[in-house]
C-alpha atoms as a PDB file:
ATOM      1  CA  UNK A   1       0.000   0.000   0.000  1.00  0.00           C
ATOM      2  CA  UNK A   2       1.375   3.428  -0.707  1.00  0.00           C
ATOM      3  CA  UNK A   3       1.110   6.482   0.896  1.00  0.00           C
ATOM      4  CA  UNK A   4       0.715  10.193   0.010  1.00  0.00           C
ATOM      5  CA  UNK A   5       2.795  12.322   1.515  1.00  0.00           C
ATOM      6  CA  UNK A   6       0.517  14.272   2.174  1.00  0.00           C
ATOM      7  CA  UNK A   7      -1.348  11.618   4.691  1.00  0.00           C
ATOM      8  CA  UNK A   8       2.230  10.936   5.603  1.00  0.00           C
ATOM      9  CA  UNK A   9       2.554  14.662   7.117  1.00  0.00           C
ATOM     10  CA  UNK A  10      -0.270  14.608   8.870  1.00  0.00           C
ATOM     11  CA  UNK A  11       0.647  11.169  10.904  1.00  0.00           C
ATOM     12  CA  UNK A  12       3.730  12.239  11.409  1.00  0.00           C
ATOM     13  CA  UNK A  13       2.396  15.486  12.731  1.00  0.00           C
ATOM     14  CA  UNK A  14       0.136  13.571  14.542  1.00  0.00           C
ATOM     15  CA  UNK A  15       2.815  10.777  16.050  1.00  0.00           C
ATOM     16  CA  UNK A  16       6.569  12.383  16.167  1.00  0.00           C
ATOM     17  CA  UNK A  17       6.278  12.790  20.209  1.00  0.00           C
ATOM     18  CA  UNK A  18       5.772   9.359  20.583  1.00  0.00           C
ATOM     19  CA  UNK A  19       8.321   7.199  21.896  1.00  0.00           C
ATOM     20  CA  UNK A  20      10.118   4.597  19.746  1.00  0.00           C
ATOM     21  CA  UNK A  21       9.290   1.487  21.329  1.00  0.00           C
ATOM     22  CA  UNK A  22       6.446   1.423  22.127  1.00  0.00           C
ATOM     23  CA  UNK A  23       5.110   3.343  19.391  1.00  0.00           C
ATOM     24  CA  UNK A  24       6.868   0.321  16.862  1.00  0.00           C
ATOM     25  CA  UNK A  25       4.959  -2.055  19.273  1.00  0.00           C
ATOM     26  CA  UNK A  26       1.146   0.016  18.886  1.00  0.00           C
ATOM     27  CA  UNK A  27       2.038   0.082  15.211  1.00  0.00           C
ATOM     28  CA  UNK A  28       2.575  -3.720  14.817  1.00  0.00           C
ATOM     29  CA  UNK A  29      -0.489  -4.471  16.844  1.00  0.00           C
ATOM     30  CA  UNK A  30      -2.565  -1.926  15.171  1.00  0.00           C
ATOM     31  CA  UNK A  31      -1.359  -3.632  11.763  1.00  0.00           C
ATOM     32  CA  UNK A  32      -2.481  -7.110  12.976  1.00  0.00           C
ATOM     33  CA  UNK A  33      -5.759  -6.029  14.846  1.00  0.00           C
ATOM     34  CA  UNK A  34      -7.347  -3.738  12.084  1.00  0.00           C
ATOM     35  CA  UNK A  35      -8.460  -4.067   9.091  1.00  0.00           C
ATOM     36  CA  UNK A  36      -8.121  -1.388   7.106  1.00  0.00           C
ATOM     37  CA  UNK A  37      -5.168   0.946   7.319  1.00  0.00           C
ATOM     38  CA  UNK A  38      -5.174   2.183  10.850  1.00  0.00           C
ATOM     39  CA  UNK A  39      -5.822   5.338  11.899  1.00  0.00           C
ATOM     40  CA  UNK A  40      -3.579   7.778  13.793  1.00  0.00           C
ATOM     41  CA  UNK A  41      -6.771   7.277  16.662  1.00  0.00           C
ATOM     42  CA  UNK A  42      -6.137   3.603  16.469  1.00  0.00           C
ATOM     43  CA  UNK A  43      -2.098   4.562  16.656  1.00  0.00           C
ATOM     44  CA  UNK A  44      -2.751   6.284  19.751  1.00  0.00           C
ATOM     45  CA  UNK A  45      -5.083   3.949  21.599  1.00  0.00           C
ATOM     46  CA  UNK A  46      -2.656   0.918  20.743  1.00  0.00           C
ATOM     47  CA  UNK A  47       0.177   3.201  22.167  1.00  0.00           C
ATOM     48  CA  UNK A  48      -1.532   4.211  25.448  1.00  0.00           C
ATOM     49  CA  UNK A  49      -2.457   0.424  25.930  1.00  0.00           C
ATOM     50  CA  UNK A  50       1.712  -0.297  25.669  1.00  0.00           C
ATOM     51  CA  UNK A  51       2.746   2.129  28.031  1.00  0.00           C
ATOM     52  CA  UNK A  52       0.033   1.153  30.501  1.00  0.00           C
ATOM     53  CA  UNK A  53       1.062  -2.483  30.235  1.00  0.00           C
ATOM     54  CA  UNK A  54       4.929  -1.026  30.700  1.00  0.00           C
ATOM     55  CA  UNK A  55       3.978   0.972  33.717  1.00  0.00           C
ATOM     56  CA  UNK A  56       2.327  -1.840  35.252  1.00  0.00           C
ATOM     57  CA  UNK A  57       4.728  -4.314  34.596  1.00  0.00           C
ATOM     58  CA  UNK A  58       7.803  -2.513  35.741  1.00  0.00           C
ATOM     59  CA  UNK A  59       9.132  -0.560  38.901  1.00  0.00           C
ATOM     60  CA  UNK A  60      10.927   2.533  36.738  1.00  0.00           C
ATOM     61  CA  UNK A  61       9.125   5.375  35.532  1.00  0.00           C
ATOM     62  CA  UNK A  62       9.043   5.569  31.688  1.00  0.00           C
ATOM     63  CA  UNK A  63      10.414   9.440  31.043  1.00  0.00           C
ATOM     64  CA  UNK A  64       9.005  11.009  27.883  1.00  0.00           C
ATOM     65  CA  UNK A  65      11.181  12.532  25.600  1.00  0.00           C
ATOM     66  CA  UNK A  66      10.814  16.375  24.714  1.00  0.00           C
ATOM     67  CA  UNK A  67       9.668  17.313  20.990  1.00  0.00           C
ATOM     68  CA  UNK A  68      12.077  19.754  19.116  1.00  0.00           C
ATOM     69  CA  UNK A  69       9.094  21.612  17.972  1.00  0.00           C
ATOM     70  CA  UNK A  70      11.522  23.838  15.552  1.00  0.00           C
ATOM     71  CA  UNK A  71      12.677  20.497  14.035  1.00  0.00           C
ATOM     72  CA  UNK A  72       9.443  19.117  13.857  1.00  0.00           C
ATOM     73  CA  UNK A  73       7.888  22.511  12.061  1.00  0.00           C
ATOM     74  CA  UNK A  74      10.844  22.504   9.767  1.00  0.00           C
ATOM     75  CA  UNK A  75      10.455  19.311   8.524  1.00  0.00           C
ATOM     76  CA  UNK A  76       6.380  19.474   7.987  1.00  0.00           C
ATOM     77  CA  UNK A  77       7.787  23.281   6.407  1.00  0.00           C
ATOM     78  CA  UNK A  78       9.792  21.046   3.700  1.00  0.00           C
ATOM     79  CA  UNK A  79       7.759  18.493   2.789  1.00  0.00           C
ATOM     80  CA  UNK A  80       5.206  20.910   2.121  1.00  0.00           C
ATOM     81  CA  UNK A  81       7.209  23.047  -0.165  1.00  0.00           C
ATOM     82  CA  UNK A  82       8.171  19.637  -2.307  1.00  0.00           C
ATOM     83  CA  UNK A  83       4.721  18.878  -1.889  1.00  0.00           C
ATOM     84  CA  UNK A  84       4.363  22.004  -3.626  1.00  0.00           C
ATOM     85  CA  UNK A  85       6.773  21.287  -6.424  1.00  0.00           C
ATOM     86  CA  UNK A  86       4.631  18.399  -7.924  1.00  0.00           C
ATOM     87  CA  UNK A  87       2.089  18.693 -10.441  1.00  0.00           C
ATOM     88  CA  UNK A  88      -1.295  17.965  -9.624  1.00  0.00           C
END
């Protein structure tokens, strides 16, 4: 299945504060448990679920990482403008 970037932006927007882990986890369960392409809803409910399940099974406290909003902006900034570049 491909993607548009434009739909690409907008989970990205949507997902770039997540953490790594156990975002790649709610991804792979989201892939297996839905049947269409999931949404960036479904992203986030599969995600809370992982870091409830990693709270409750562990003793350390799960620190989230801060967004570089500036890098974040600039890259949604440029792939806009290339978005721009392409004909319609």
């Amino acid at each position: 299945m491909e993607i548009s970037p434009q739909k690409a932006a907008v989970y990205w927007d949507q997902v770039a504060q997540m953490q790594d882990e156990p975002f790649t986890e709610a991804v792979r369960m989201a892939v297996g448990e839905c049947k269409w392409f999931p949404t960036v809803a479904e992203i986030r409910r599969f995600y809370r679920d992982r870091l409830y399940h990693r709270r409750m099974n562990s003793q350390t406290v799960i620190e989230y990482k801060a967004v570089n909003k500036e890098k974040a902006r600039a890259a949604i900034a440029k792939l806009k403008r290339e978005l721009g570049k392409r004909p319609a």
